[in-house]
C-alpha atoms as a PDB file:
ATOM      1  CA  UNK A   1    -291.976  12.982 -55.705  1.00  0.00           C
ATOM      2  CA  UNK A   2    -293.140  10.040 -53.387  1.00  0.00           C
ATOM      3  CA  UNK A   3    -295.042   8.635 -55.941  1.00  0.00           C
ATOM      4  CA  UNK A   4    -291.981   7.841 -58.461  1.00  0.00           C
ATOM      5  CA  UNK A   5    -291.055   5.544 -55.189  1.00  0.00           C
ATOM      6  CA  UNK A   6    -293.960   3.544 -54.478  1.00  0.00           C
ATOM      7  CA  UNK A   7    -293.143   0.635 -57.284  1.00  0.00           C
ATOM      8  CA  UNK A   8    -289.879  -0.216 -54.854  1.00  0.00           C
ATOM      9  CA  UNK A   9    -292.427  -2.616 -53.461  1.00  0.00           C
ATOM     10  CA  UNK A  10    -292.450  -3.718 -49.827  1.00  0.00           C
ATOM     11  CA  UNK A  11    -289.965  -2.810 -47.383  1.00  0.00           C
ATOM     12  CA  UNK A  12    -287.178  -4.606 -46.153  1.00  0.00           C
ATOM     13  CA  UNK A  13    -287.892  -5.774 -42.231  1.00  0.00           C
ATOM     14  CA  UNK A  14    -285.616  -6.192 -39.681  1.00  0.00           C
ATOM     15  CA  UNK A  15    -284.843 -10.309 -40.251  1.00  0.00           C
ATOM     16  CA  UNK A  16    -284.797  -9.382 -43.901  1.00  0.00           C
ATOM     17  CA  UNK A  17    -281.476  -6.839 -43.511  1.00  0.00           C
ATOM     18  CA  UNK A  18    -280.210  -9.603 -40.690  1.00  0.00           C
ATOM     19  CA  UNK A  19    -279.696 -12.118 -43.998  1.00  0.00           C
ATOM     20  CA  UNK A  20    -277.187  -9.751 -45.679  1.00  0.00           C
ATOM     21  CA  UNK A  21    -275.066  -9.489 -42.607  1.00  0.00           C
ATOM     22  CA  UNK A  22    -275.389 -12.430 -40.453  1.00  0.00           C
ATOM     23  CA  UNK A  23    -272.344 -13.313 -39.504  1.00  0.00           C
ATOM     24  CA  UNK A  24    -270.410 -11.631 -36.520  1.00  0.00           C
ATOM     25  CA  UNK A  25    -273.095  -8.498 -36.382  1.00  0.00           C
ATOM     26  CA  UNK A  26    -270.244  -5.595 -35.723  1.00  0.00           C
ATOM     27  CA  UNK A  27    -272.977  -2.775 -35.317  1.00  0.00           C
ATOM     28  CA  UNK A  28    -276.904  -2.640 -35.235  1.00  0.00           C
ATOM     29  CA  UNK A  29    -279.646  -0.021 -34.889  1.00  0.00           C
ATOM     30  CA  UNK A  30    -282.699  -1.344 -33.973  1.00  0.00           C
ATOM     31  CA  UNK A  31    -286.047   1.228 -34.397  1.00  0.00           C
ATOM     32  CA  UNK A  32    -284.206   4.185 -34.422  1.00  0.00           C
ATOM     33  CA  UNK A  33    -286.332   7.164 -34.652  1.00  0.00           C
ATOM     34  CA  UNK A  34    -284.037  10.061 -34.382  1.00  0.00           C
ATOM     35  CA  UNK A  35    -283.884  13.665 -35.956  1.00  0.00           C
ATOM     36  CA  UNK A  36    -282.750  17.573 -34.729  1.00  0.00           C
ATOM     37  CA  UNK A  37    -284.456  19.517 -32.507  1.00  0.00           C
ATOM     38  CA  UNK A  38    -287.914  18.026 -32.375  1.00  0.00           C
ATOM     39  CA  UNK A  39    -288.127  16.812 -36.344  1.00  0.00           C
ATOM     40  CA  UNK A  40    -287.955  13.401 -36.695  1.00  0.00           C
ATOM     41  CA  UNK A  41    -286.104  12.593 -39.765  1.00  0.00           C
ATOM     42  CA  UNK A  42    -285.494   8.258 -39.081  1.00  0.00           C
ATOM     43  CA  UNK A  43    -289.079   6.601 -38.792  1.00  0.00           C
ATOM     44  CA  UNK A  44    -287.897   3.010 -36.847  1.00  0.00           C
ATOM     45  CA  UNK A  45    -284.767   2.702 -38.964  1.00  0.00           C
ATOM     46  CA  UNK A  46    -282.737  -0.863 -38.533  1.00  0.00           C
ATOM     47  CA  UNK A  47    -279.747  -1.669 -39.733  1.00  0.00           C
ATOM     48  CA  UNK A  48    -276.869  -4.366 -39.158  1.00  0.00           C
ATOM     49  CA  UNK A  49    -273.435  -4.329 -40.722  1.00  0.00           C
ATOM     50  CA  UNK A  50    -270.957  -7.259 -39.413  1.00  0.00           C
ATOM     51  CA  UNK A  51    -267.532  -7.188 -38.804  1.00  0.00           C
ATOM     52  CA  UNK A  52    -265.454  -6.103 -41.276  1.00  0.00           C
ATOM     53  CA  UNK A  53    -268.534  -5.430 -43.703  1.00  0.00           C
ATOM     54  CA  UNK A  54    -269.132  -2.157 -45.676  1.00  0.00           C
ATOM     55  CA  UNK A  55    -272.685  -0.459 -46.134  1.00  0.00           C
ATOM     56  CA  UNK A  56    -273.637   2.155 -48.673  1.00  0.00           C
ATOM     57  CA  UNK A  57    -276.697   4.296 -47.874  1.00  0.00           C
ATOM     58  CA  UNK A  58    -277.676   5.861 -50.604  1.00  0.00           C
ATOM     59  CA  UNK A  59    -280.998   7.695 -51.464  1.00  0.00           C
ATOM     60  CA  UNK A  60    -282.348  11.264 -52.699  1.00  0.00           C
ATOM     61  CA  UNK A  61    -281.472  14.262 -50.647  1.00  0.00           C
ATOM     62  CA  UNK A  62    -283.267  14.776 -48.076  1.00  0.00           C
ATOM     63  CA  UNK A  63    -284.182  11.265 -46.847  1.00  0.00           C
ATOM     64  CA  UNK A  64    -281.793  10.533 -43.784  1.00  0.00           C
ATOM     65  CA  UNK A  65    -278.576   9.351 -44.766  1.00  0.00           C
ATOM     66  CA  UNK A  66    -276.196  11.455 -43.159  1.00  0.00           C
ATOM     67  CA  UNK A  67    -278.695  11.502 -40.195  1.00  0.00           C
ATOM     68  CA  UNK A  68    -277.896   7.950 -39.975  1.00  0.00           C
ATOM     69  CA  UNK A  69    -274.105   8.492 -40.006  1.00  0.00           C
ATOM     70  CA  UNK A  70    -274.857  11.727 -37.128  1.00  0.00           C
ATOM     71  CA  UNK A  71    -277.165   9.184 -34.750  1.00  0.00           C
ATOM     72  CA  UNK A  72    -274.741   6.783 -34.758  1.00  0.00           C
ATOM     73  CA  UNK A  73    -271.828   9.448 -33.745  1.00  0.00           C
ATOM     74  CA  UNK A  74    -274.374  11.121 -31.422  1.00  0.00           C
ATOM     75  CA  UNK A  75    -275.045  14.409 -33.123  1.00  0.00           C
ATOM     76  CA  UNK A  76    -279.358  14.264 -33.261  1.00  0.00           C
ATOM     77  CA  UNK A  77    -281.707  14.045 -30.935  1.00  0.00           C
ATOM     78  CA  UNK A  78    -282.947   9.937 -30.282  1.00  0.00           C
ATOM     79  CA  UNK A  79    -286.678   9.784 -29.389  1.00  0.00           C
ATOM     80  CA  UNK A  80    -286.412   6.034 -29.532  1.00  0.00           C
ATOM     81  CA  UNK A  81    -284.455   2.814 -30.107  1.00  0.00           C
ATOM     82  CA  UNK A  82    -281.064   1.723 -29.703  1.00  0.00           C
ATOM     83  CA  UNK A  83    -277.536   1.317 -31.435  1.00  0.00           C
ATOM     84  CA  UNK A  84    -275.315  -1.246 -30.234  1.00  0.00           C
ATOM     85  CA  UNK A  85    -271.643  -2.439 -30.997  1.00  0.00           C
ATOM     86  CA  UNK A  86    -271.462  -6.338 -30.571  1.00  0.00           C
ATOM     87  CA  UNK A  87    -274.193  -6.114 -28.117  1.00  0.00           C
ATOM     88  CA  UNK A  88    -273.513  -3.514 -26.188  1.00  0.00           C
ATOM     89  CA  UNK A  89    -275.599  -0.330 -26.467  1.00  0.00           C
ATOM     90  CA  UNK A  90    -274.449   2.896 -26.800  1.00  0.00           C
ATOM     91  CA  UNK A  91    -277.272   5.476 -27.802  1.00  0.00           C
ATOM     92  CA  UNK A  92    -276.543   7.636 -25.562  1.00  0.00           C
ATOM     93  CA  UNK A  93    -273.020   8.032 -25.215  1.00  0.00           C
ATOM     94  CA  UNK A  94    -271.149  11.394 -26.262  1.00  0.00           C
ATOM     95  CA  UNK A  95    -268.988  11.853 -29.722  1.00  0.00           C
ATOM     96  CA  UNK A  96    -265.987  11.816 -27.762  1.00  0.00           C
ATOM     97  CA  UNK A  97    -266.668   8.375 -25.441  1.00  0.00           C
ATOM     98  CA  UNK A  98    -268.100   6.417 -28.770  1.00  0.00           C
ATOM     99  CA  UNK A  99    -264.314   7.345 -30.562  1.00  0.00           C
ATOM    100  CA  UNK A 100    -262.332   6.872 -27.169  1.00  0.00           C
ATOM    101  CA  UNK A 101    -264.117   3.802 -26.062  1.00  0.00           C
ATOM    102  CA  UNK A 102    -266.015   1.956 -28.475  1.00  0.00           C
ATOM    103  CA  UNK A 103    -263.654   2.623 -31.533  1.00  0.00           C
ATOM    104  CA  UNK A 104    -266.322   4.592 -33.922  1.00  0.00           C
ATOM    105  CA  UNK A 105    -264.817   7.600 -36.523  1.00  0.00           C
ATOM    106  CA  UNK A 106    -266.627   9.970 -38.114  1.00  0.00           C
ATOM    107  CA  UNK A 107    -264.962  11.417 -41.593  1.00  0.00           C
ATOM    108  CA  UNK A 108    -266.715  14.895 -42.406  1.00  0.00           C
ATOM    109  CA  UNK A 109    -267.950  15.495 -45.680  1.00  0.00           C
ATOM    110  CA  UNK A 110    -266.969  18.864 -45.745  1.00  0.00           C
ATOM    111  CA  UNK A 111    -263.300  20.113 -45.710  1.00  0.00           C
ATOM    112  CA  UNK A 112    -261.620  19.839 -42.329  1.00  0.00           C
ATOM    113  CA  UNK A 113    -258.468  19.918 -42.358  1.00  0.00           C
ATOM    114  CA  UNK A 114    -256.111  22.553 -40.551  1.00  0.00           C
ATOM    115  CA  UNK A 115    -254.797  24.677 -43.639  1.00  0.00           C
ATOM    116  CA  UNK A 116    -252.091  26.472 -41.731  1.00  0.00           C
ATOM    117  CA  UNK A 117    -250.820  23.220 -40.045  1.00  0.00           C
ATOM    118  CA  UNK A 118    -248.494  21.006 -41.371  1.00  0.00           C
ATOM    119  CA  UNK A 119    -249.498  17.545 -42.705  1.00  0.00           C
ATOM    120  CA  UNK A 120    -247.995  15.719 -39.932  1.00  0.00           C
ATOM    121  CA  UNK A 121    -249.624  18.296 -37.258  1.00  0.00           C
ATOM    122  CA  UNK A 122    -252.830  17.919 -38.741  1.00  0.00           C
ATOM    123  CA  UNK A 123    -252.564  13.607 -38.169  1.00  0.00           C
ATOM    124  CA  UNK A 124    -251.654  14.096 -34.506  1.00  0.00           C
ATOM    125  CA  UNK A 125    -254.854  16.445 -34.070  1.00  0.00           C
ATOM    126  CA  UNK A 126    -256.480  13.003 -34.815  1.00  0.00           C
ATOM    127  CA  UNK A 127    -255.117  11.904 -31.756  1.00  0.00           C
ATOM    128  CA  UNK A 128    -256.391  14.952 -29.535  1.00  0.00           C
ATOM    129  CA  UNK A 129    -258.317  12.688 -26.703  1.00  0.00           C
ATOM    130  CA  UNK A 130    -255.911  10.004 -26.476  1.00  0.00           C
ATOM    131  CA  UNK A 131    -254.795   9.897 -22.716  1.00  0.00           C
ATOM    132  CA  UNK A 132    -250.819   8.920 -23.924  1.00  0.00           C
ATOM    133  CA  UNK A 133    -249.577  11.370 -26.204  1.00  0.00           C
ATOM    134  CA  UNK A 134    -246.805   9.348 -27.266  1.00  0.00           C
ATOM    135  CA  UNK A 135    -249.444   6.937 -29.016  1.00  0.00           C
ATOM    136  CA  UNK A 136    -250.837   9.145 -30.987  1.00  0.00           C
ATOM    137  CA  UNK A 137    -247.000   9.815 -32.457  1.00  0.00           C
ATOM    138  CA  UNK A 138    -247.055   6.369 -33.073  1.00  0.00           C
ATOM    139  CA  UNK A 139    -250.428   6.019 -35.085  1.00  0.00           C
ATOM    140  CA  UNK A 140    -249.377   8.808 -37.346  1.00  0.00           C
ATOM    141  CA  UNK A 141    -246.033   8.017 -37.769  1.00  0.00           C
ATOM    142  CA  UNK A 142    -247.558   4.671 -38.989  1.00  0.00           C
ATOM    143  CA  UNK A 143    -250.267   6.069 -41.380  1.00  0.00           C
ATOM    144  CA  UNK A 144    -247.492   8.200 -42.946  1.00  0.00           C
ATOM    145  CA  UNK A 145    -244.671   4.918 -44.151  1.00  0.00           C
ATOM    146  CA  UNK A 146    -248.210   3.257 -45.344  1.00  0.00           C
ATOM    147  CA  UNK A 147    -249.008   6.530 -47.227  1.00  0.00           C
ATOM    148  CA  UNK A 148    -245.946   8.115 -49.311  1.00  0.00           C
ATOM    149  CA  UNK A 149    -248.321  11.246 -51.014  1.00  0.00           C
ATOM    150  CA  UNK A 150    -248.796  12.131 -46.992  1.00  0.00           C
ATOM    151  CA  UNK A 151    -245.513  10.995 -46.208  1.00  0.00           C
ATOM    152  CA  UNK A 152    -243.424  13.304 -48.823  1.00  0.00           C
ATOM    153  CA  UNK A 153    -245.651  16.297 -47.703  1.00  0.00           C
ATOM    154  CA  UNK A 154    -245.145  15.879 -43.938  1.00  0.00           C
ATOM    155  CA  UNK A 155    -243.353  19.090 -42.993  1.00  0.00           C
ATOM    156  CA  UNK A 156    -245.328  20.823 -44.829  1.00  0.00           C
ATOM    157  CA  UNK A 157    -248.793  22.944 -44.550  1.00  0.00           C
ATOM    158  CA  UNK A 158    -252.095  20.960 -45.346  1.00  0.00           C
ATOM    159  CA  UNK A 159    -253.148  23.873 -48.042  1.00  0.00           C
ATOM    160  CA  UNK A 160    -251.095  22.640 -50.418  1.00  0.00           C
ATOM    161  CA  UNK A 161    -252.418  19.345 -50.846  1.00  0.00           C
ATOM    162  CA  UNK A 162    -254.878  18.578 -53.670  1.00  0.00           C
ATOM    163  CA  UNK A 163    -257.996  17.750 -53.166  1.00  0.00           C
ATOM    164  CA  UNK A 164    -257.792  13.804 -53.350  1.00  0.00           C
ATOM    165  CA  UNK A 165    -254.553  14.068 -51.014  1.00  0.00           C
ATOM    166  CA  UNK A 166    -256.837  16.262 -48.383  1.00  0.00           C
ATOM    167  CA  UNK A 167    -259.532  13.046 -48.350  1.00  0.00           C
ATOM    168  CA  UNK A 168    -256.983  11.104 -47.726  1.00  0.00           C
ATOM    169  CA  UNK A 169    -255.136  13.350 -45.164  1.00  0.00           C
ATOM    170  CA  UNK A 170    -259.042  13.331 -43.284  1.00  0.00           C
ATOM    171  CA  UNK A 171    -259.568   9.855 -43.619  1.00  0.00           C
ATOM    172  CA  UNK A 172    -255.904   9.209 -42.348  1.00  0.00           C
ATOM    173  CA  UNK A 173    -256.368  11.616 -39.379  1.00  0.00           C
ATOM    174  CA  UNK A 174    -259.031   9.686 -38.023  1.00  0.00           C
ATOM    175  CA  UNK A 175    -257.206   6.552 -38.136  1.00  0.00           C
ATOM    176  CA  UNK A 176    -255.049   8.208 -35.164  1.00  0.00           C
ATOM    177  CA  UNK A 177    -257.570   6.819 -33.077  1.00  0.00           C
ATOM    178  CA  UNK A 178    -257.621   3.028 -34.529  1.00  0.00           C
ATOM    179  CA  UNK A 179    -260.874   2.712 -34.859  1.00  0.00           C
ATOM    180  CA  UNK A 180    -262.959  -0.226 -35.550  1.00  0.00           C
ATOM    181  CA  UNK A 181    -265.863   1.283 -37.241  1.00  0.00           C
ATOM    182  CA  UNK A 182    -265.499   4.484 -40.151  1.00  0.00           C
ATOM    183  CA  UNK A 183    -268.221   6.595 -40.776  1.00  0.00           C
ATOM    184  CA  UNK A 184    -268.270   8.326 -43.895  1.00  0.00           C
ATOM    185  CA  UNK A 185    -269.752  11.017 -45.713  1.00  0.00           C
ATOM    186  CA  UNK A 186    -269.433  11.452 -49.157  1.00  0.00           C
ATOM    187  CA  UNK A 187    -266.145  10.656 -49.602  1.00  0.00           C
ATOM    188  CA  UNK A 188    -266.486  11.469 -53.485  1.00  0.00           C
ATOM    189  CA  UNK A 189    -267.919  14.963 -53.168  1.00  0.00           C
ATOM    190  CA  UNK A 190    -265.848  17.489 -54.869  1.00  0.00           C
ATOM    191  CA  UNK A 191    -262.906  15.435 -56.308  1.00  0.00           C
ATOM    192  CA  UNK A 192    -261.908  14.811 -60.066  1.00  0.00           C
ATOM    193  CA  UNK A 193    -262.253  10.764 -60.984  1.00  0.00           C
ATOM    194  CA  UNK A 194    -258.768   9.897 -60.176  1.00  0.00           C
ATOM    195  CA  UNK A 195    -258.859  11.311 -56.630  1.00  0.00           C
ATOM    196  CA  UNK A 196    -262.521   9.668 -56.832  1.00  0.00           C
ATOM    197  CA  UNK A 197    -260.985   6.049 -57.548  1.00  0.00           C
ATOM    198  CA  UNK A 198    -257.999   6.932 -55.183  1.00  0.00           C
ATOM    199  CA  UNK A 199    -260.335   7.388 -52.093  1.00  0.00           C
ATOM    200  CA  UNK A 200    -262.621   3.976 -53.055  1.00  0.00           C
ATOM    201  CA  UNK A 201    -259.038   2.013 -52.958  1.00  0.00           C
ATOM    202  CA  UNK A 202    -258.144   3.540 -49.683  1.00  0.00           C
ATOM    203  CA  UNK A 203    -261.402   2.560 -48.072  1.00  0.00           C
ATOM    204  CA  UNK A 204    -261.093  -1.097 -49.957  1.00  0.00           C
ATOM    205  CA  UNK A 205    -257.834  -1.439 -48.222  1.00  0.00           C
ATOM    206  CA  UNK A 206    -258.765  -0.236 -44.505  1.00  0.00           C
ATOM    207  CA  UNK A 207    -261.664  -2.768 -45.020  1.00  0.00           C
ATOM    208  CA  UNK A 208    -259.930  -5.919 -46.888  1.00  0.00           C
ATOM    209  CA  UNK A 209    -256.599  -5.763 -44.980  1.00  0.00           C
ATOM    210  CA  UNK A 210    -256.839  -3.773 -41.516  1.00  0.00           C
ATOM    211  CA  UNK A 211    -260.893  -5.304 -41.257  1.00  0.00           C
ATOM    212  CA  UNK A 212    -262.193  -1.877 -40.206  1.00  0.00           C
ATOM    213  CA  UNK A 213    -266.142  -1.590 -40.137  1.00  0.00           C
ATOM    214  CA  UNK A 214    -267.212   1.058 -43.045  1.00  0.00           C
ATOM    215  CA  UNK A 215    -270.697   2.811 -43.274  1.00  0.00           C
ATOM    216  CA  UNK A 216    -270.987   5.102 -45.820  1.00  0.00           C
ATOM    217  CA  UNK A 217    -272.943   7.341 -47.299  1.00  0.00           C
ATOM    218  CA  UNK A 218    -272.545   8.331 -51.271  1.00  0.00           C
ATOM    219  CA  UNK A 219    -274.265  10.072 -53.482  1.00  0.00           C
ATOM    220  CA  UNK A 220    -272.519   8.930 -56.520  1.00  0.00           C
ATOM    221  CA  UNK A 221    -274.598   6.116 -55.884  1.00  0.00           C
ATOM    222  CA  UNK A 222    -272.737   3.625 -58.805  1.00  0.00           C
ATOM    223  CA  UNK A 223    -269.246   4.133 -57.208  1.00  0.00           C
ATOM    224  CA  UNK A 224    -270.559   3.765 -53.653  1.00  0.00           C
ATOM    225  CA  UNK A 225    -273.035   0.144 -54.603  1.00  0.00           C
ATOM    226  CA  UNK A 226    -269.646  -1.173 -56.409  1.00  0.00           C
ATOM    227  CA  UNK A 227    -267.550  -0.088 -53.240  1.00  0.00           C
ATOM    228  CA  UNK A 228    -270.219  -2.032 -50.679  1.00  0.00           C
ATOM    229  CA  UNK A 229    -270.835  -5.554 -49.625  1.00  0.00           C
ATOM    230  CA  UNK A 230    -274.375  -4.089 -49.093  1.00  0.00           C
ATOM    231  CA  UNK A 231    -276.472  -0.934 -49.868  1.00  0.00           C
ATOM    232  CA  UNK A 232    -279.638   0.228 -48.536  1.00  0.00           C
ATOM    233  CA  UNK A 233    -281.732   2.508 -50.601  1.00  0.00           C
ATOM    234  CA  UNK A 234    -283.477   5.163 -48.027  1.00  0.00           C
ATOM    235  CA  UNK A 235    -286.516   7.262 -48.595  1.00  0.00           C
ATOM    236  CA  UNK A 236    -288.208   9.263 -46.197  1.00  0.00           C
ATOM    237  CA  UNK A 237    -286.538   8.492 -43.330  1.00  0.00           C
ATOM    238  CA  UNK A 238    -286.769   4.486 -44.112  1.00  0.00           C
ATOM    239  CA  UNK A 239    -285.351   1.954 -45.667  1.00  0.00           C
ATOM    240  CA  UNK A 240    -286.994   0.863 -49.139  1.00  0.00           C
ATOM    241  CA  UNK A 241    -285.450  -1.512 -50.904  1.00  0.00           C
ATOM    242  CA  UNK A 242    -281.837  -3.303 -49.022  1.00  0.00           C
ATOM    243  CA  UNK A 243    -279.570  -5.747 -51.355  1.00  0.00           C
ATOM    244  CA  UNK A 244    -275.801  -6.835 -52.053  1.00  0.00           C
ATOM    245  CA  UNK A 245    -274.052  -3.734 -53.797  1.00  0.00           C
ATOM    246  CA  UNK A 246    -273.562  -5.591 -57.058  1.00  0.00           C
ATOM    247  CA  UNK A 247    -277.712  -7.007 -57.097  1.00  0.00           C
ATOM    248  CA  UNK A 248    -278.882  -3.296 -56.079  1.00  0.00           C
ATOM    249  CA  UNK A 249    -276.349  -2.458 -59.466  1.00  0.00           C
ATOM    250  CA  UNK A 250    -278.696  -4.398 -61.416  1.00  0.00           C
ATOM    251  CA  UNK A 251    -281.897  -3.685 -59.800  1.00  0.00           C
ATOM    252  CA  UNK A 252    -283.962  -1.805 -62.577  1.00  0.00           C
ATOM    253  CA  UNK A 253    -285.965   0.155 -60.273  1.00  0.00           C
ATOM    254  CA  UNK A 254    -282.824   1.807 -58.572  1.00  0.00           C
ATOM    255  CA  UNK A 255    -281.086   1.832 -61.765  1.00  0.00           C
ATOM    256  CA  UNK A 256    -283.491   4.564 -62.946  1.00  0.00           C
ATOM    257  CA  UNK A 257    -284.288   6.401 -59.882  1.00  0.00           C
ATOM    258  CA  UNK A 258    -280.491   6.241 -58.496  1.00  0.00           C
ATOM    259  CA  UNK A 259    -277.786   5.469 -61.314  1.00  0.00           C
ATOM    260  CA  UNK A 260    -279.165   7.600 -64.542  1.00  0.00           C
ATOM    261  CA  UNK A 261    -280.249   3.811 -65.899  1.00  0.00           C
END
């Protein structure tokens, strides 16, 4: 399979994925080499997404994305490198003191939200390691006036939400915490096209108007590259081939590995 990959040419270096985010650097990873238990999946991985910015990762299975996503959270094992948020590094703090303190939200890719509880119970959970309770009431009570599908369901259990309005619910639940930087995974997977272009308008919106930070990974590939301000193509644990979302649209040689071009 590697060979299909070799005519992506050179790979992007460090100063080369500086250029498509140079102003106001919100996050970077500088030669991360990172993996679970002792496999090293990330081979001296870089990245840099400013303030404000979103980044689609996208790639075939296999090749590190969502171990991107999990290093940056703190679920893999680092052998080397460092992540930073505006300068200050934080490879090795936990899960819990990267949301508290440094604002960073991971959005699962699989389904996690609380069937049995109510919509509204289900945002506060969001809140779980705030140390003022009444804050987290606040935070939900202001995700549900901006969101009337969560809003009008409220009172009542999560498992009767459609699938779109459960992305939504999990996206919403981790804006409990206000963070300044969203991780997420596959926020397409599983949903019908409307729910699809329901989620990408969300994400739009937390990004254009409330300026949150947004790396994502996608494996609808076209949807996430039209999302993005920039997309890095990974293979093997690297970084091949690093662009603007609309000029890795048009770049032949992703078109026909990535988008079905």
């Amino acid at each position: 399979m590697a060979n299909q990959y070799e005519v992506l040419g050179k790979a992007p270096g460090a100063e080369d994925l500086k250029k498509l985010s140079s102003e106001n650097i919100h996050l970077t990873i500088k030669g991360l080499s990172a993996g679970y238990g002792k496999m090293e999946i990330l081979h001296n991985f870089d990245l840099f997404v400013s303030k404000a910015q979103s980044l689609c990762l996208i790639g075939p299975n296999g090749a590190g994305k969502s171990t991107i996503l999990h290093s940056i959270y703190g679920f893999t094992n680092i052998f080397s490198g460092k992540i930073e948020i505006d300068g200050k590094e934080i490879t090795n703090l936990s899960p819990a003191e990267k949301l508290k303190s440094e604002g960073i939200a991971y959005i699962l890719q699989d389904n996690s939200v609380f069937p049995d509880m109510t919509v509204e119970e289900n945002l506060l959970m969001g809140g779980y390691i705030k140390d003022k309770t009444e804050e987290s009431f606040e935070e939900a009570e202001r995700v549900l006036q901006k969101y009337e599908r969560l809003r009008n369901r409220r009172n009542q259990p999560a498992k009767v939400l459609s699938g779109g309005e459960r992305r939504l619910l999990e996206i919403s639940r981790a804006l409990v915490m206000k963070p300044s930087i969203l991780l997420v995974d596959e926020p397409s997977i599983g949903l019908e096209p409307r729910y699809i272009q329901m989620v990408f308008e969300i994400l739009d919106d937390l990004q254009k108007n409330e300026k949150k930070t947004i790396i994502l990974v996608e494996q609808n590939a076209k949807k996430g590259l039209e999302f993005a301000d920039i997309g890095y193509v990974l293979v093997s644990g690297e970084t091949a081939i690093a662009g603007k979302g609309d000029d890795l649209l048009n770049n032949p040689d992703v078109g026909r590995l990535f988008l079905g071009g």
